[in-house]
N, C-alpha and C. Protein backbone atom coordinates (compact mmCIF):
# COMPACT_ATOMS: atom_id res chain seq x y z
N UNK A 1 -12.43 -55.49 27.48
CA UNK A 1 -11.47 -54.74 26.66
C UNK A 1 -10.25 -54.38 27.52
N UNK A 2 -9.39 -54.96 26.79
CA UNK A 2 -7.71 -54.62 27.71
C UNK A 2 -7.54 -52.96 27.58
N UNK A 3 -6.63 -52.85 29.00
CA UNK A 3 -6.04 -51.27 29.05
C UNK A 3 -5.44 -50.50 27.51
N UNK A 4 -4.45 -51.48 27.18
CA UNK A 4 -4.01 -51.57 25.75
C UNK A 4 -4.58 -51.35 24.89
N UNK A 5 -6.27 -51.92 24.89
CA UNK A 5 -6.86 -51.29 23.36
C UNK A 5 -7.74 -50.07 23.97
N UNK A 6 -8.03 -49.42 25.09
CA UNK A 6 -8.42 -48.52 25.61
C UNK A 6 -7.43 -47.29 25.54
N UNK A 7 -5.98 -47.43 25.47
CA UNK A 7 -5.14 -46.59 24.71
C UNK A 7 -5.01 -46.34 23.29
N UNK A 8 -5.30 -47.58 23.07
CA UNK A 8 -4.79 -47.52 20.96
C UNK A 8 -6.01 -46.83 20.99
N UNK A 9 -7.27 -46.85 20.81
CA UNK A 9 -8.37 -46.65 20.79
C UNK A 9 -8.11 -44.69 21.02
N UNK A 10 -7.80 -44.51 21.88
CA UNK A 10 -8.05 -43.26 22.61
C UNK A 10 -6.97 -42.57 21.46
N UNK A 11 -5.61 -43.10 21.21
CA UNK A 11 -4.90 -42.32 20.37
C UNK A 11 -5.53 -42.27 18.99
N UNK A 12 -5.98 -43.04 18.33
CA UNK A 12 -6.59 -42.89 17.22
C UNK A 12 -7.45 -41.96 17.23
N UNK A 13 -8.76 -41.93 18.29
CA UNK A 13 -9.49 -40.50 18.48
C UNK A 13 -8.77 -39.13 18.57
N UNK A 14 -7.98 -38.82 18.81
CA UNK A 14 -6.78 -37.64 19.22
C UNK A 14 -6.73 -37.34 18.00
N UNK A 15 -5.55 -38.31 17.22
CA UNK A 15 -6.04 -38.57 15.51
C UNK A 15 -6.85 -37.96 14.88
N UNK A 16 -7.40 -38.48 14.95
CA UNK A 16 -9.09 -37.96 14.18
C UNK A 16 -9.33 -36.53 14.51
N UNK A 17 -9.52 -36.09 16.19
CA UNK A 17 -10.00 -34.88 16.71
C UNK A 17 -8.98 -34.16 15.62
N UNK A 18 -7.45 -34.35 16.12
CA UNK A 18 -6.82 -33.26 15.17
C UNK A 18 -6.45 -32.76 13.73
N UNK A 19 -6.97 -34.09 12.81
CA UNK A 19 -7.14 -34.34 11.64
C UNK A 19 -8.30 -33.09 10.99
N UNK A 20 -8.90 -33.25 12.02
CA UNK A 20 -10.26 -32.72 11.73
C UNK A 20 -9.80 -31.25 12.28
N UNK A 21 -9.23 -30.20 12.96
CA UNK A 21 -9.54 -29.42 13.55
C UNK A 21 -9.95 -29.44 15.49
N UNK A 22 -10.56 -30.24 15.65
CA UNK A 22 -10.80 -29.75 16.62
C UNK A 22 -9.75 -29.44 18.04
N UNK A 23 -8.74 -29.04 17.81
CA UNK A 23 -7.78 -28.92 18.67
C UNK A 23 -6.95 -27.88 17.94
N UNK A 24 -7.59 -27.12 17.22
CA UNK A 24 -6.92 -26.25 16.48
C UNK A 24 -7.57 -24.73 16.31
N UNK A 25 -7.34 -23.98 16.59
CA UNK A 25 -8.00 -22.38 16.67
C UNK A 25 -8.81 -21.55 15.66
N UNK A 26 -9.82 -20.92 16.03
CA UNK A 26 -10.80 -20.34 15.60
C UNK A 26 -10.26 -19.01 15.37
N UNK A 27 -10.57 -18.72 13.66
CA UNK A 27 -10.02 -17.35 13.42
C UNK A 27 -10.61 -16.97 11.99
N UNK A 28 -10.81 -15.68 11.67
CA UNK A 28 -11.23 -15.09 11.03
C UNK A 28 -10.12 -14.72 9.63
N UNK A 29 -10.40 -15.54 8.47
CA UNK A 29 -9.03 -15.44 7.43
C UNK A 29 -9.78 -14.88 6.54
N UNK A 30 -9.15 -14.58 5.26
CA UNK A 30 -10.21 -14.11 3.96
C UNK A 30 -9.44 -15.06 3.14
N UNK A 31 -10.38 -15.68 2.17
CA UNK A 31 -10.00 -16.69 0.73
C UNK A 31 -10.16 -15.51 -0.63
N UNK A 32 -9.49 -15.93 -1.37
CA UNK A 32 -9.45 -15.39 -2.94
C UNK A 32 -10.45 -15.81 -3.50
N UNK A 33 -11.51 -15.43 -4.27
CA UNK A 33 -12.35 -15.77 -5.30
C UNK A 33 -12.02 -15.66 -6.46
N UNK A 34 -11.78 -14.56 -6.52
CA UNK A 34 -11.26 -14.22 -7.93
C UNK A 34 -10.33 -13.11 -8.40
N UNK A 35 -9.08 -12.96 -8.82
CA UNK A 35 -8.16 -12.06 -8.98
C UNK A 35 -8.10 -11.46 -10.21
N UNK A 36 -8.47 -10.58 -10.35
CA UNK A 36 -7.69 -9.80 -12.06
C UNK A 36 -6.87 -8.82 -12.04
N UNK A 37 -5.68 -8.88 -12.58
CA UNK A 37 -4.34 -7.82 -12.19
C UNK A 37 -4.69 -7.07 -13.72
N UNK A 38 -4.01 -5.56 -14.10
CA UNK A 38 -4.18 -5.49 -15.39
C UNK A 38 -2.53 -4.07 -14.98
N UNK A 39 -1.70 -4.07 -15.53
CA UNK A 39 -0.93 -2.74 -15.94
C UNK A 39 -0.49 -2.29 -17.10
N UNK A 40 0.29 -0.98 -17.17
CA UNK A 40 0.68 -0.56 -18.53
C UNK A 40 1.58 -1.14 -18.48
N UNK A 41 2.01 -1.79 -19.31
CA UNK A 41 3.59 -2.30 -19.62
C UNK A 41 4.46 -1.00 -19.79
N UNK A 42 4.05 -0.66 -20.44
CA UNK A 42 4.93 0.68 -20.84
C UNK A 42 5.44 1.26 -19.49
N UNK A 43 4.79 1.22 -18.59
CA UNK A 43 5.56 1.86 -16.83
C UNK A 43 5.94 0.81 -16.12
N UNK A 44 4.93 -0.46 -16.25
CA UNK A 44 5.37 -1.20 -15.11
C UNK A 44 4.62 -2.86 -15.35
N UNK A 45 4.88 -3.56 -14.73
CA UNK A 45 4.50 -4.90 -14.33
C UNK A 45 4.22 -5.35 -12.93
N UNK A 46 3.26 -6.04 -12.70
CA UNK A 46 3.37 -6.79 -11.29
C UNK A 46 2.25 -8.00 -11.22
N UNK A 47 2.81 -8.57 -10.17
CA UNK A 47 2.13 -9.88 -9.94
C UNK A 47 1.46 -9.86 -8.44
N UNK A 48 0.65 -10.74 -7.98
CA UNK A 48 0.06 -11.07 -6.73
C UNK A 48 -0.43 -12.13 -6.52
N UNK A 49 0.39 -12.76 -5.96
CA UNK A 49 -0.52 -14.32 -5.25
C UNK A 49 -0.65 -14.27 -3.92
N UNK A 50 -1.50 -15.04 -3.69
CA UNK A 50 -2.09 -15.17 -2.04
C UNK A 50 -1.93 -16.64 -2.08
N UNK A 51 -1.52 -17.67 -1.31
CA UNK A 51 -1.44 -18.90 -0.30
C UNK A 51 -2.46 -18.98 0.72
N UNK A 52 -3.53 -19.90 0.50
CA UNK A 52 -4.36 -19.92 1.95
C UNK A 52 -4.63 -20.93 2.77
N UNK A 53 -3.21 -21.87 1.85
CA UNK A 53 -2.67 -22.97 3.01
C UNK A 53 -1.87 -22.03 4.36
N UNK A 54 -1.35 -21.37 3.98
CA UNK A 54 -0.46 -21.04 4.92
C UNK A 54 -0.54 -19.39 4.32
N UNK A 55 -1.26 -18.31 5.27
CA UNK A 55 -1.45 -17.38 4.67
C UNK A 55 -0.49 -16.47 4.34
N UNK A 56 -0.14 -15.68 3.32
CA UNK A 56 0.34 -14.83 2.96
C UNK A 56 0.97 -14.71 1.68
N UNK A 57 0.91 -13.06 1.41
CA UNK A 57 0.81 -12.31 0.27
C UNK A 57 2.40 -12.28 -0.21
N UNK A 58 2.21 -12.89 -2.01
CA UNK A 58 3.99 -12.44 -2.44
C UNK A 58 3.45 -11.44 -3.56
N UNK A 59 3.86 -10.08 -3.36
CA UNK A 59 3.70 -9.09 -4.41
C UNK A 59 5.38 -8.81 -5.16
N UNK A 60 5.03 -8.49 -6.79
CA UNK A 60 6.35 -8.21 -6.90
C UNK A 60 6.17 -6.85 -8.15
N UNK A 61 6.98 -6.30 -8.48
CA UNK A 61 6.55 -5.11 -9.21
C UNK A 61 7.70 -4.56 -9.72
N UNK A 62 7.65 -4.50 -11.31
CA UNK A 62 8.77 -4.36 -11.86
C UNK A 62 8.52 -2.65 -13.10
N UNK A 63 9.51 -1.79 -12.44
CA UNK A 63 9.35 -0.61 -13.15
C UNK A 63 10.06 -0.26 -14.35
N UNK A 64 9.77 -0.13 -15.16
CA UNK A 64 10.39 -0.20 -16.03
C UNK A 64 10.93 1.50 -16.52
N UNK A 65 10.31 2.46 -16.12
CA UNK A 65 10.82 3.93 -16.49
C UNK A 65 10.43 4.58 -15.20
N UNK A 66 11.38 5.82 -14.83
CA UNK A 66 11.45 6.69 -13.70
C UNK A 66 9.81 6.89 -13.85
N UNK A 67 9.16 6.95 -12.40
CA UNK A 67 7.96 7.15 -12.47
C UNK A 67 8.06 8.15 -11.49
N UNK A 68 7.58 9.90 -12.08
CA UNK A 68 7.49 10.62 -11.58
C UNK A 68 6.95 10.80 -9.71
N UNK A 69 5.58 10.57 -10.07
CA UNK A 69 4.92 10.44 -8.72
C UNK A 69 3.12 9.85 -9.33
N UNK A 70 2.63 9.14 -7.95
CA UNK A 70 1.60 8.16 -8.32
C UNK A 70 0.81 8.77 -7.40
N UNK A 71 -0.94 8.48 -7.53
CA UNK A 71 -1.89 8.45 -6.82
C UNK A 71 -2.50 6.92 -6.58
N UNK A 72 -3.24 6.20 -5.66
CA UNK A 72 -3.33 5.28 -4.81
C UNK A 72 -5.00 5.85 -5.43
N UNK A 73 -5.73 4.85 -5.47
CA UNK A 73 -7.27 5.05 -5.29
C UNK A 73 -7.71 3.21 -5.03
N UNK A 74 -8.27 3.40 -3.52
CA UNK A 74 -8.74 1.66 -3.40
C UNK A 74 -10.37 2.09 -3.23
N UNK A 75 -11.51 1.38 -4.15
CA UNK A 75 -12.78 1.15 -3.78
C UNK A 75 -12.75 0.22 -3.35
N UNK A 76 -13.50 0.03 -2.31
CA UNK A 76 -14.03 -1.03 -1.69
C UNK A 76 -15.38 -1.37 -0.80
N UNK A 77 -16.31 -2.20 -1.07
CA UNK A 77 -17.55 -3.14 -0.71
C UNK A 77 -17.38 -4.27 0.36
N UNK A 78 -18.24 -4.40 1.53
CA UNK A 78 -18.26 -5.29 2.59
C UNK A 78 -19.68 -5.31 2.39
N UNK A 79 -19.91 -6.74 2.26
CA UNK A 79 -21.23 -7.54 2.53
C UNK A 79 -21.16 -8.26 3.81
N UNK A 80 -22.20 -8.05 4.62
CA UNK A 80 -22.41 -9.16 5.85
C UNK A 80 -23.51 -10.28 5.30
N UNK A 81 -22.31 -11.64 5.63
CA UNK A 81 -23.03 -12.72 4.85
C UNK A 81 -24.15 -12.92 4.88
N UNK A 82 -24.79 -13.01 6.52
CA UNK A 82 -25.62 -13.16 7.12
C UNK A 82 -26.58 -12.25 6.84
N UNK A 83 -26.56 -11.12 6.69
CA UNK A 83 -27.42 -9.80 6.11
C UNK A 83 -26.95 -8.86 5.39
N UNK A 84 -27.28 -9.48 4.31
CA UNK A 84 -26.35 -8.19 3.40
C UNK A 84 -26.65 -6.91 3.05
N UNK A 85 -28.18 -6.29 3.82
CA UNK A 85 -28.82 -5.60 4.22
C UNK A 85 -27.66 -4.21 4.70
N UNK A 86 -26.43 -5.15 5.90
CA UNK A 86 -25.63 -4.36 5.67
C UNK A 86 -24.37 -4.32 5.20
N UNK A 87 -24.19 -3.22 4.61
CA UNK A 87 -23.23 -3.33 3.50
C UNK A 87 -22.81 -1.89 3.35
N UNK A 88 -21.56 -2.11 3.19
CA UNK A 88 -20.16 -0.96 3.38
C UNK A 88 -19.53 -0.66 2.17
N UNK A 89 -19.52 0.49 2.19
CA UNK A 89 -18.63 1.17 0.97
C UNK A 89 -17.54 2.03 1.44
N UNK A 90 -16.72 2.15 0.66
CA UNK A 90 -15.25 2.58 1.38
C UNK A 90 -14.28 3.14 -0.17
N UNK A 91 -14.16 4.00 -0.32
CA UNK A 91 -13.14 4.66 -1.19
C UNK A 91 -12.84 6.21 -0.67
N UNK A 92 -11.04 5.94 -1.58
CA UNK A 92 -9.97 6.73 -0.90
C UNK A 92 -8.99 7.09 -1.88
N UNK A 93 -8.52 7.90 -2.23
CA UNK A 93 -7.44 8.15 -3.16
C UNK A 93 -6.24 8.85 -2.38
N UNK A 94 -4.94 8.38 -2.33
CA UNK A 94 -3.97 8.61 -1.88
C UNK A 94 -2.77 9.12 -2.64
N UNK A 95 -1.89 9.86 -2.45
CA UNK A 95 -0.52 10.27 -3.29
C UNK A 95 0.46 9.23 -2.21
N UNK A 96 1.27 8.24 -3.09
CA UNK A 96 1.68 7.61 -3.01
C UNK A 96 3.19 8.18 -1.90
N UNK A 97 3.58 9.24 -2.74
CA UNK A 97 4.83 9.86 -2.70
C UNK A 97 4.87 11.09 -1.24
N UNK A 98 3.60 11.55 -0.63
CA UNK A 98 3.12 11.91 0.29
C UNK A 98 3.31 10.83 1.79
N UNK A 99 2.71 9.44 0.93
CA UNK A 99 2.75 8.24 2.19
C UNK A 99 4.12 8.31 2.22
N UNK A 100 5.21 7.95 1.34
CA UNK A 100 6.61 7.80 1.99
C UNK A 100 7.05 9.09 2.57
N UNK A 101 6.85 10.19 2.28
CA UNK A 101 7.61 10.98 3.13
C UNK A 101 6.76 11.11 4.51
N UNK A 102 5.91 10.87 4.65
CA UNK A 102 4.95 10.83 5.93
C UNK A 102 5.62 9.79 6.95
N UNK A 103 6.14 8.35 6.14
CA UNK A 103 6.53 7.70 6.69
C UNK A 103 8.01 7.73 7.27
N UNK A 104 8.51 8.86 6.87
CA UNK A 104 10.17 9.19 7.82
C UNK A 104 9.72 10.12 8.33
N UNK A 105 9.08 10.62 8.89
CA UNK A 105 8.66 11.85 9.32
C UNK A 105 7.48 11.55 11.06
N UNK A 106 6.71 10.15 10.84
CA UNK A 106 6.47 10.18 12.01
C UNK A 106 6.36 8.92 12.44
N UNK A 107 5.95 8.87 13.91
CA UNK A 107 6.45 8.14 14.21
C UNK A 107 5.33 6.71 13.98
N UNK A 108 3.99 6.46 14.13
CA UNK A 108 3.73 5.50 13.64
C UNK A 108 3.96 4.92 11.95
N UNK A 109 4.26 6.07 11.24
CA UNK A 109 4.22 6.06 9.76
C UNK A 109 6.03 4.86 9.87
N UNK A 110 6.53 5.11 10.53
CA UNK A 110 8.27 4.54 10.53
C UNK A 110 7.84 3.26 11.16
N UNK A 111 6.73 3.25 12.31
CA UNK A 111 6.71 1.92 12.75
C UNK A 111 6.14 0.97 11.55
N UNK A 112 5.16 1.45 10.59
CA UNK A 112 4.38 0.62 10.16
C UNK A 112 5.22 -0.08 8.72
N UNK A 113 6.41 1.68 8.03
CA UNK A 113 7.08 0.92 7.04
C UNK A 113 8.17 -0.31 7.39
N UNK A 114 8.50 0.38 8.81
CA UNK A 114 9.53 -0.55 9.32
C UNK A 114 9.06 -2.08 9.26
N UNK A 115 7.76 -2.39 9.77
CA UNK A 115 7.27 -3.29 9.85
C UNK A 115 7.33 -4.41 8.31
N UNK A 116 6.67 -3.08 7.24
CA UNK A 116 6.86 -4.24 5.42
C UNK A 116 8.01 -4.48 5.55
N UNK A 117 8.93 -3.70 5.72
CA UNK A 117 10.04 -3.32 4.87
C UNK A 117 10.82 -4.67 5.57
N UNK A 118 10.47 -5.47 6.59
CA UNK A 118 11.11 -6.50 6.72
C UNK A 118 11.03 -7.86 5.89
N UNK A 119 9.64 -7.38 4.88
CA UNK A 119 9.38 -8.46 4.11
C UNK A 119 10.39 -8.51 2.53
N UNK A 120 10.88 -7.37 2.33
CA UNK A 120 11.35 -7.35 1.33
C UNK A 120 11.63 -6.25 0.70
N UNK A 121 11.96 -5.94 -0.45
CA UNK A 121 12.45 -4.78 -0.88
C UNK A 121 11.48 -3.89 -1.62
N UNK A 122 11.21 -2.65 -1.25
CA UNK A 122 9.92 -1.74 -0.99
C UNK A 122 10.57 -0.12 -1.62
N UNK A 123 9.36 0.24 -2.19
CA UNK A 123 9.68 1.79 -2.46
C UNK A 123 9.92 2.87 -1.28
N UNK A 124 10.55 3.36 -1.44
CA UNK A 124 11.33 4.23 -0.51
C UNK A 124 11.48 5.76 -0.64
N UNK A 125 10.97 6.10 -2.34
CA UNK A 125 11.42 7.61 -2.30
C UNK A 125 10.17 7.63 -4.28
N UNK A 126 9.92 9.09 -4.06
CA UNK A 126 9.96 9.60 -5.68
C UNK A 126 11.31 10.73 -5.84
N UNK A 127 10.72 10.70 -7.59
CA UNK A 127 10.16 9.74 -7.94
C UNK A 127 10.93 8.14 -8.27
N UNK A 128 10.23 7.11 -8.32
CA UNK A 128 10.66 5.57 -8.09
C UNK A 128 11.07 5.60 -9.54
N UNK A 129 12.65 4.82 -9.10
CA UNK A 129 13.14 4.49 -10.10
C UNK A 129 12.92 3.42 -10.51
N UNK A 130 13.60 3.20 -12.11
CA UNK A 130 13.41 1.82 -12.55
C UNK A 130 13.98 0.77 -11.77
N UNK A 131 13.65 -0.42 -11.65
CA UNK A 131 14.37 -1.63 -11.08
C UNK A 131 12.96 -2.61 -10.55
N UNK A 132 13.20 -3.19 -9.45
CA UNK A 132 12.53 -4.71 -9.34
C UNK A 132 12.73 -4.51 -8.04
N UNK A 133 11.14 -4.54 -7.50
CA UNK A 133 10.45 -4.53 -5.88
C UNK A 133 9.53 -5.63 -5.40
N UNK A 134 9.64 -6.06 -4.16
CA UNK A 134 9.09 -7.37 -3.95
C UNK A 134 8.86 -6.96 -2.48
N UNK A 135 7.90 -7.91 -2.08
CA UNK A 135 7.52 -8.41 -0.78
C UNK A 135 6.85 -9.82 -0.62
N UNK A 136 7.73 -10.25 -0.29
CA UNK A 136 7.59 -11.92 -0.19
C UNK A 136 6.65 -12.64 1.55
N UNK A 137 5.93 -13.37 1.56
CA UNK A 137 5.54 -14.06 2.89
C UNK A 137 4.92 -13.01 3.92
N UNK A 138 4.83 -12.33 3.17
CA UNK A 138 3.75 -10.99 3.67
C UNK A 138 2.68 -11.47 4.45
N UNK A 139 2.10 -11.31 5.50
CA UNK A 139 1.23 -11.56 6.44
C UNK A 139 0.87 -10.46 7.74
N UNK A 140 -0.33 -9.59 7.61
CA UNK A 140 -0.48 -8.96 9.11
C UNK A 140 -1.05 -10.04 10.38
N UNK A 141 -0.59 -9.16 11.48
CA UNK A 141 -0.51 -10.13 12.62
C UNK A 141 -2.07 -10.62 13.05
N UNK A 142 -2.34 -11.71 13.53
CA UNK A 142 -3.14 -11.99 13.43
C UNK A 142 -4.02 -12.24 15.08
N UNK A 143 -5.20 -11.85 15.10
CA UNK A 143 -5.73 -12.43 16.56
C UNK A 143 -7.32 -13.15 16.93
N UNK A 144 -7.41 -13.75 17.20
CA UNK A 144 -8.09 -14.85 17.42
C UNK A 144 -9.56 -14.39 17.91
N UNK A 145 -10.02 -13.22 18.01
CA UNK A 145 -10.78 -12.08 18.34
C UNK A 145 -11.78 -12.05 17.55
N UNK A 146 -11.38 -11.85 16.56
CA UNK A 146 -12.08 -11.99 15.23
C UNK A 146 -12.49 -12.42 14.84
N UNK A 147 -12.58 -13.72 15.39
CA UNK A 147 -13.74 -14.99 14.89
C UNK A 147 -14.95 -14.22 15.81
N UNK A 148 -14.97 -13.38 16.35
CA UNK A 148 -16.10 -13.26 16.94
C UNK A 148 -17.18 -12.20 16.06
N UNK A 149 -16.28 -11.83 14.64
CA UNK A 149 -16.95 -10.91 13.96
C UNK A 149 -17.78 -11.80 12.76
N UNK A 150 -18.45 -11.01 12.29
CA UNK A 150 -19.44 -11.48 11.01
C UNK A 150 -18.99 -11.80 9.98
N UNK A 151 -19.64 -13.14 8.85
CA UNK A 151 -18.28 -13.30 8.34
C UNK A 151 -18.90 -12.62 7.08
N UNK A 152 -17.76 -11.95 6.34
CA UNK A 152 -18.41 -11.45 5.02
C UNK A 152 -18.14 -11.68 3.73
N UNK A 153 -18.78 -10.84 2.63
CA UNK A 153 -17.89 -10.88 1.44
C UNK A 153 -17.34 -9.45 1.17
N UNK A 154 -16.34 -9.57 0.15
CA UNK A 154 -15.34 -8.34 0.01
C UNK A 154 -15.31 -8.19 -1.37
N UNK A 155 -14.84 -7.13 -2.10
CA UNK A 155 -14.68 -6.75 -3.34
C UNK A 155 -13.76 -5.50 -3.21
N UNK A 156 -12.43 -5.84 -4.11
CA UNK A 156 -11.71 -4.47 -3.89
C UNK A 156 -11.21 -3.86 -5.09
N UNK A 157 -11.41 -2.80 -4.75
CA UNK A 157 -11.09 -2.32 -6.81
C UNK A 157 -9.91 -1.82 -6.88
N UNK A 158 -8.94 -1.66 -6.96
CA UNK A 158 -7.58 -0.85 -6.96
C UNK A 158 -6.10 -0.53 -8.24
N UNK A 159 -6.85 0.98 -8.12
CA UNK A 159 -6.00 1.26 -9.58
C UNK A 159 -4.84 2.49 -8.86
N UNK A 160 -4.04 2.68 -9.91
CA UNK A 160 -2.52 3.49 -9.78
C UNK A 160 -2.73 4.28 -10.70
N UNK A 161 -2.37 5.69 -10.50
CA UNK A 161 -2.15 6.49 -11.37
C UNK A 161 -0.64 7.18 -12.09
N UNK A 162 -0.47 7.32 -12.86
CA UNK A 162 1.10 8.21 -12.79
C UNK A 162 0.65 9.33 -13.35
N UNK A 163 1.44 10.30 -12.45
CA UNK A 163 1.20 12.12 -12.64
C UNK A 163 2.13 12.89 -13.64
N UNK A 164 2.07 12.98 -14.63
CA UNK A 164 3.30 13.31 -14.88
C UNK A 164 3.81 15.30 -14.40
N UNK A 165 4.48 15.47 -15.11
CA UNK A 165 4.76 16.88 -14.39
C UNK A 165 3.88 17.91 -14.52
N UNK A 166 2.67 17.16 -15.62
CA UNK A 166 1.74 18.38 -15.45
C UNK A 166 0.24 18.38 -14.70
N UNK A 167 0.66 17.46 -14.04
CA UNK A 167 -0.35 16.61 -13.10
C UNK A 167 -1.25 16.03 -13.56
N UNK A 168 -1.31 15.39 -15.18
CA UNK A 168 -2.10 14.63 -16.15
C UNK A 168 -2.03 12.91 -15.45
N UNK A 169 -3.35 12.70 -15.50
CA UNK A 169 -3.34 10.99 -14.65
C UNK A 169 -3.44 10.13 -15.69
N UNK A 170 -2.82 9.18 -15.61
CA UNK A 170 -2.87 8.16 -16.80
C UNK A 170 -2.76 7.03 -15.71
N UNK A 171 -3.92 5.91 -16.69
CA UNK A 171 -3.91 4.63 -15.76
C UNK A 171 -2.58 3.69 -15.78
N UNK A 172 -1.98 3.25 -15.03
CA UNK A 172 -1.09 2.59 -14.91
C UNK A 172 -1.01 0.74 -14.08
N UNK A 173 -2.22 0.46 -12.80
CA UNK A 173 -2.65 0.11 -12.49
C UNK A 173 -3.77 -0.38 -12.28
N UNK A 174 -4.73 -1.25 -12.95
CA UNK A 174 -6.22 -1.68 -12.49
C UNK A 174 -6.61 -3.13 -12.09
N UNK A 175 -7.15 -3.16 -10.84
CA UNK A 175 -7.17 -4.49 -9.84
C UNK A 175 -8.39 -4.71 -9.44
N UNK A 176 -8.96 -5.88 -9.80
CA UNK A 176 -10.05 -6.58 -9.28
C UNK A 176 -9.95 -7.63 -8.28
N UNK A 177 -10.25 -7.64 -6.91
CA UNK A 177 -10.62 -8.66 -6.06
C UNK A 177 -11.34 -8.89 -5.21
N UNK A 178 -11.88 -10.03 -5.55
CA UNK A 178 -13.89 -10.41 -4.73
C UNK A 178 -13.26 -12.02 -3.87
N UNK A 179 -13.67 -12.00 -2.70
CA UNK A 179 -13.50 -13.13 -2.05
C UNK A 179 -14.11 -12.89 -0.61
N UNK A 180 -14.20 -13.54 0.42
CA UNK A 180 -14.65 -13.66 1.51
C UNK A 180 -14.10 -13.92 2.56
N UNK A 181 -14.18 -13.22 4.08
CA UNK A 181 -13.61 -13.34 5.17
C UNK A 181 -14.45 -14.56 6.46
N UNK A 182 -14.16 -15.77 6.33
CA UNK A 182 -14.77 -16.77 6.85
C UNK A 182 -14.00 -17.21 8.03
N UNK A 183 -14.97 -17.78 9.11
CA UNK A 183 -14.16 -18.59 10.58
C UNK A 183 -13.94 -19.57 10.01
N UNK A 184 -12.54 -19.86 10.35
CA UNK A 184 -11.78 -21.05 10.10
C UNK A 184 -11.17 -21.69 11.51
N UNK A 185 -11.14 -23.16 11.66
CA UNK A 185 -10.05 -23.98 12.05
C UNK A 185 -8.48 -23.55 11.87
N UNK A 186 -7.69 -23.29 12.01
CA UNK A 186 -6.39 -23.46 11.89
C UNK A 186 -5.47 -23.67 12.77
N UNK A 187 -4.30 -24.18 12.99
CA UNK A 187 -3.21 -24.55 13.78
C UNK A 187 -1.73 -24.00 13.16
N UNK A 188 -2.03 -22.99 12.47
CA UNK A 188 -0.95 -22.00 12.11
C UNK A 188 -1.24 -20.83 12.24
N UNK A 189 -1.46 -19.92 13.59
CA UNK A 189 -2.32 -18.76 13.97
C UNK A 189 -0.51 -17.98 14.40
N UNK A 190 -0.80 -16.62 13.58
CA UNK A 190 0.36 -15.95 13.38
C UNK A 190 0.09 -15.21 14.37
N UNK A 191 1.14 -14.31 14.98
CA UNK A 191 1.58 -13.89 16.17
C UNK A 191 0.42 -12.35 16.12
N UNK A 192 -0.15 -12.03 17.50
CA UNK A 192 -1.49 -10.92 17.22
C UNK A 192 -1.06 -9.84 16.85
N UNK A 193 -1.82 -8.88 17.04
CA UNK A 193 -1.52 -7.68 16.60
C UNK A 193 -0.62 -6.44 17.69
N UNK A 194 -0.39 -7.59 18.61
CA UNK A 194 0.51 -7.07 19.63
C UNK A 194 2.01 -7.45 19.78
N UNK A 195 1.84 -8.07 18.40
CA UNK A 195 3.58 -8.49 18.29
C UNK A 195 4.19 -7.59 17.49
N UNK A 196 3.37 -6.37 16.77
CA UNK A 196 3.63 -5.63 15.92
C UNK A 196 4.35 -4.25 16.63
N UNK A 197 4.15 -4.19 17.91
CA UNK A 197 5.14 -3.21 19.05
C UNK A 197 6.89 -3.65 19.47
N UNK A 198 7.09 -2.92 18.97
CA UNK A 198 8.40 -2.55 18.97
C UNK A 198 9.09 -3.43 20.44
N UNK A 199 9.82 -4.15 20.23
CA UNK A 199 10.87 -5.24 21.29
C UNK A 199 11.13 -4.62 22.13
N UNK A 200 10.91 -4.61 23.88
CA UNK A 200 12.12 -3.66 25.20
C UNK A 200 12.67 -4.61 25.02
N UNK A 201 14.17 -3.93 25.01
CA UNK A 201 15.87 -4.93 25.97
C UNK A 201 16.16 -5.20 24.83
C-alpha cells in the first residue's frame, strides 16, 4: 500500500471520527419534550422556542394593558435517570416588580440583568407598560463540568400572576415543560460560566 493511500485512508477516518463526534466535547444540555404555553389574552401574549441544534432560547411577550405588578411562581421536579429514587422538588413564588428594583440596587442583581438585557429588549420597571418584549439567542454560559453530573429528567410548571391594586391574583400565565438534561457530543460549546465576569481594560 502506497504512502498516498495511507493518507487518503487516514483523512477519511478523521472524517468519520468527526462526523461522528468524536473530536468534539462532552457536555451536559437539556432537550424539549414537550411544551405547553397558555395566557390571558386579555393582558398578554407570548411565545417560546428552544433550538437544540444550536442552543438557545427566543422568548417574546406582548402586553397588551398597563400591568400593575406580577407574582412569579416556578414548580419544579428533577428525576435522576439512573435512580429516580432520587428526586427533587423545588417551588418558589416571586414578585416580579421586587426582582427589578433589586436589580438596580445591587450589585450582583445589575450584573445578572446586565447580562439578559444584552439579549434583547426586557422589562425594566412597574408597573409594565403596554408594548412588545423579546429576548432573542438567549443562552447561559456553558461548562464542560457538567457532563460529570447525572443525567436527568425535568418538569417545570410556571405561571404569572397580575395583582391588581387590591392585591387580587388572577392567572395570567400557565406553562408546562417536561424534557431531559443528557451528555452530549458537541462542537459548539458556549463560552463557561466564567465569561459571565465583567471585562478588566
Amino acid at each position: 500500500m502506497s504512502v498516498y493511500t495511507l493518507l487518503y485512508l487516514a483523512q477519511i477516518l478523521l472524517a468519520i471520527l468527526y462526523s461522528h463526534g468524536a473530536l468534539a466535547e462532552k457536555m451536559m444540555r437539556p432537550k424539549i419534550k414537550d411544551m405547553k404555553l397558555w395566557s390571558d389574552e386579555k393582558f398578554l401574549s407570548h411565545k417560546l422556542t428552544y433550538d437544540h441544534a444550536d442552543p438557545h432560547l427566543n422568548f417574546t411577550l406582548d402586553v397588551h394593558q398597563d400591568v400593575s405588578d406580577v407574582d412569579l411562581h416556578f414548580d419544579t421536579r428533577i428525576i435522576n435517570k439512573l435512580d429516580p429514587f432520587y428526586t427533587s422538588t423545588f417551588n418558589i413564588t416571586l414578585n416580579l416588580c421586587r426582582i427589578l428594583n433589586y436589580s438596580t440596587k445591587s450589585p450582583v442583581g445589575r450584573f445578572v440583568y446586565t447580562f439578559i438585557k444584552e439579549y434583547g429588549n426586557i422589562i425594566e420597571s412597574c408597573p409594565i407598560p403596554k408594548g412588545s418584549y423579546a429576548i432573542t439567542k438567549f443562552w447561559y454560559p456553558e461548562d464542560p463540568t457538567t457532563a460529570m453530573l447525572p443525567e436527568i429528567d425535568f418538569e417545570v410548571n410556571f405561571a404569572a400572576y397580575h395583582l391588581d391594586a387590591s392585591k387580587k391574583r388572577n392567572l395570567i400565565i400557565n406553562d408546562h415543560i417536561t424534557g431531559e438534561f443528557t451528555v452530549q457530543d458537541v462542537n459548539n460549546l458556549k463560552p463557561g460560566i466564567f465569561a459571565m465576569l465583567p471585562k478588566v481594560g
